[in-house]
Protein backbone atom coordinates (compact mmCIF):
# COMPACT_ATOMS: atom_id res chain seq x y z
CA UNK A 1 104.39 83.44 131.96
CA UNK A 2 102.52 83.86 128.46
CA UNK A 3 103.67 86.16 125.93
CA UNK A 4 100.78 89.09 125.73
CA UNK A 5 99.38 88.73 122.63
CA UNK A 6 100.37 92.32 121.23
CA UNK A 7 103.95 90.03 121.65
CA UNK A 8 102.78 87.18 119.59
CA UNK A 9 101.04 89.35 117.00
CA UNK A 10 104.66 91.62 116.93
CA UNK A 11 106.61 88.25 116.28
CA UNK A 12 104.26 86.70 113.79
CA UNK A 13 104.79 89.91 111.73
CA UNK A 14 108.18 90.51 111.72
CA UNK A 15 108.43 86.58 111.08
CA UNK A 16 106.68 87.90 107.67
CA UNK A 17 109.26 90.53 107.27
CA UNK A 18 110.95 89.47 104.41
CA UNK A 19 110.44 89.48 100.91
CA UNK A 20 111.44 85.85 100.12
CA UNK A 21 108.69 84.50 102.56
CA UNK A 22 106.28 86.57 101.28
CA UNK A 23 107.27 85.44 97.83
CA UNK A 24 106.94 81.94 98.14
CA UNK A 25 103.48 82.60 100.10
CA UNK A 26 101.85 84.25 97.11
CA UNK A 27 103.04 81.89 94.57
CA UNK A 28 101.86 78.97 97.00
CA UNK A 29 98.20 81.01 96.67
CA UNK A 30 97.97 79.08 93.27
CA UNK A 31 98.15 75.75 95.00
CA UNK A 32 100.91 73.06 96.17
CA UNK A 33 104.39 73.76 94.42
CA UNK A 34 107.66 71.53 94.73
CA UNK A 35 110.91 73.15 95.59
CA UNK A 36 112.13 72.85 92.29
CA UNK A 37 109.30 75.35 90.56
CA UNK A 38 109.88 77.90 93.83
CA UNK A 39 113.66 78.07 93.01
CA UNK A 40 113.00 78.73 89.25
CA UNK A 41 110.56 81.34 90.31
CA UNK A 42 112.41 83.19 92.95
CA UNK A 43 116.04 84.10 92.36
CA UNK A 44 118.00 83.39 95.33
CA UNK A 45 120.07 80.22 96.27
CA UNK A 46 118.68 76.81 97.09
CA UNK A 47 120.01 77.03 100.73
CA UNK A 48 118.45 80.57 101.64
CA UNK A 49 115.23 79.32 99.85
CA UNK A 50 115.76 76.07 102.47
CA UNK A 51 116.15 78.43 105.67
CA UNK A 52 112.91 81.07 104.58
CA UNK A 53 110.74 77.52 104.02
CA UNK A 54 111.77 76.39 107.29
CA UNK A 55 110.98 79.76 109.08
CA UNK A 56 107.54 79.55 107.35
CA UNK A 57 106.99 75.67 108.17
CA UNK A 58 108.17 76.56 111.89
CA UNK A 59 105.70 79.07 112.43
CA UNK A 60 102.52 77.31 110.91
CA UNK A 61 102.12 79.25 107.61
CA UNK A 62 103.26 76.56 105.43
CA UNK A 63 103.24 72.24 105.76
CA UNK A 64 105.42 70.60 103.61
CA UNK A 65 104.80 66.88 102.25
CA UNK A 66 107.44 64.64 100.70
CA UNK A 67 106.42 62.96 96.95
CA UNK A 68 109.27 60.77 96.36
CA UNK A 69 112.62 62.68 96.41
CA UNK A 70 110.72 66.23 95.91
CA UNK A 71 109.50 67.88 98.93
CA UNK A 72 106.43 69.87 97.94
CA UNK A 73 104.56 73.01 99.65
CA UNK A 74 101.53 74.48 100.64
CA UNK A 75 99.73 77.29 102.68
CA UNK A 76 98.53 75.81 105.60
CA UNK A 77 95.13 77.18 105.47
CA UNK A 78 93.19 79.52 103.60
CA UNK A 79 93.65 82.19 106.18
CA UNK A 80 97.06 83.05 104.70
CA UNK A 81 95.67 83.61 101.08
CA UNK A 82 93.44 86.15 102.81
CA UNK A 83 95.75 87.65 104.91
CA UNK A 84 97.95 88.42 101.57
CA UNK A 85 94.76 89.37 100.30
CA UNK A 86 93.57 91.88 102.70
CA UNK A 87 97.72 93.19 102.70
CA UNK A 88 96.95 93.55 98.61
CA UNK A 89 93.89 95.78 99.54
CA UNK A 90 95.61 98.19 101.96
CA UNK A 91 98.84 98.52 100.65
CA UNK A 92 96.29 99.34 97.17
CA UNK A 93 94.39 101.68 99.52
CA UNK A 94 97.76 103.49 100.55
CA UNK A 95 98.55 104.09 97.09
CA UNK A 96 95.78 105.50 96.02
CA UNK A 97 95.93 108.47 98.92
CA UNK A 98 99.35 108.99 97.75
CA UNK A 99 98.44 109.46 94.01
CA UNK A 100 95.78 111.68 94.71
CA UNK A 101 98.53 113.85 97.45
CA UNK A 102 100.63 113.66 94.89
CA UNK A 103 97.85 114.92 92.01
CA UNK A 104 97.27 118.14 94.48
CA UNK A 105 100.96 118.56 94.89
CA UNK A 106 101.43 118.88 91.28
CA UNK A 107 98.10 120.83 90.97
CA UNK A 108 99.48 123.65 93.51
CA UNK A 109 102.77 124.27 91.15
């Protein structure tokens, strides 16, 4: 039997649930980027970074190519760098309404 697809949309969000992934996928916005230059960018241990690259290559976000002994990544399509795009733009959106709450809250003291 399929999976609805209110399912698969569910799973494909909490599979970008955690900070790490989303991490790596914004500094992979700026183009291909070896293992080495993740780990010195995100501060966590080599074999967490190894299981949150593996969750992201498993569910299509990210392909990973081998150049010698370095294993480098990339977004798999320009749809992610818009989906963290459009998540930049609401969470910006959600921010704003709170300032300006918080603005009348302060106003009415």
């Amino acid at each position: 039997m399929p999976v609805p697809l209110y399912q698969a949309k569910a799973e494909f969000f909490r599979m970008l649930g955690h900070p790490v992934r989303i991490r790596v996928l914004e500094l992979l916005q700026a183009g291909p980027t070896p293992v080495r230059d993740l780990l010195a960018d995100i501060d966590i241990e080599p074999s967490n970074l190894s299981q949150q690259l593996a969750q992201l290559r498993r569910s299509g976000l990210v392909t990973a190519t081998r150049e010698g002994s370095t294993v480098v990544y990339a977004l798999a399509g320009a749809d992610v760098a818009e989906l963290l795009r459009t998540a930049r733009r609401i969470l910006t959106e959600m921010i704003q309404d709170q300032g300006v709450l918080l603005a009348e809250l302060r106003a009415a003291d």
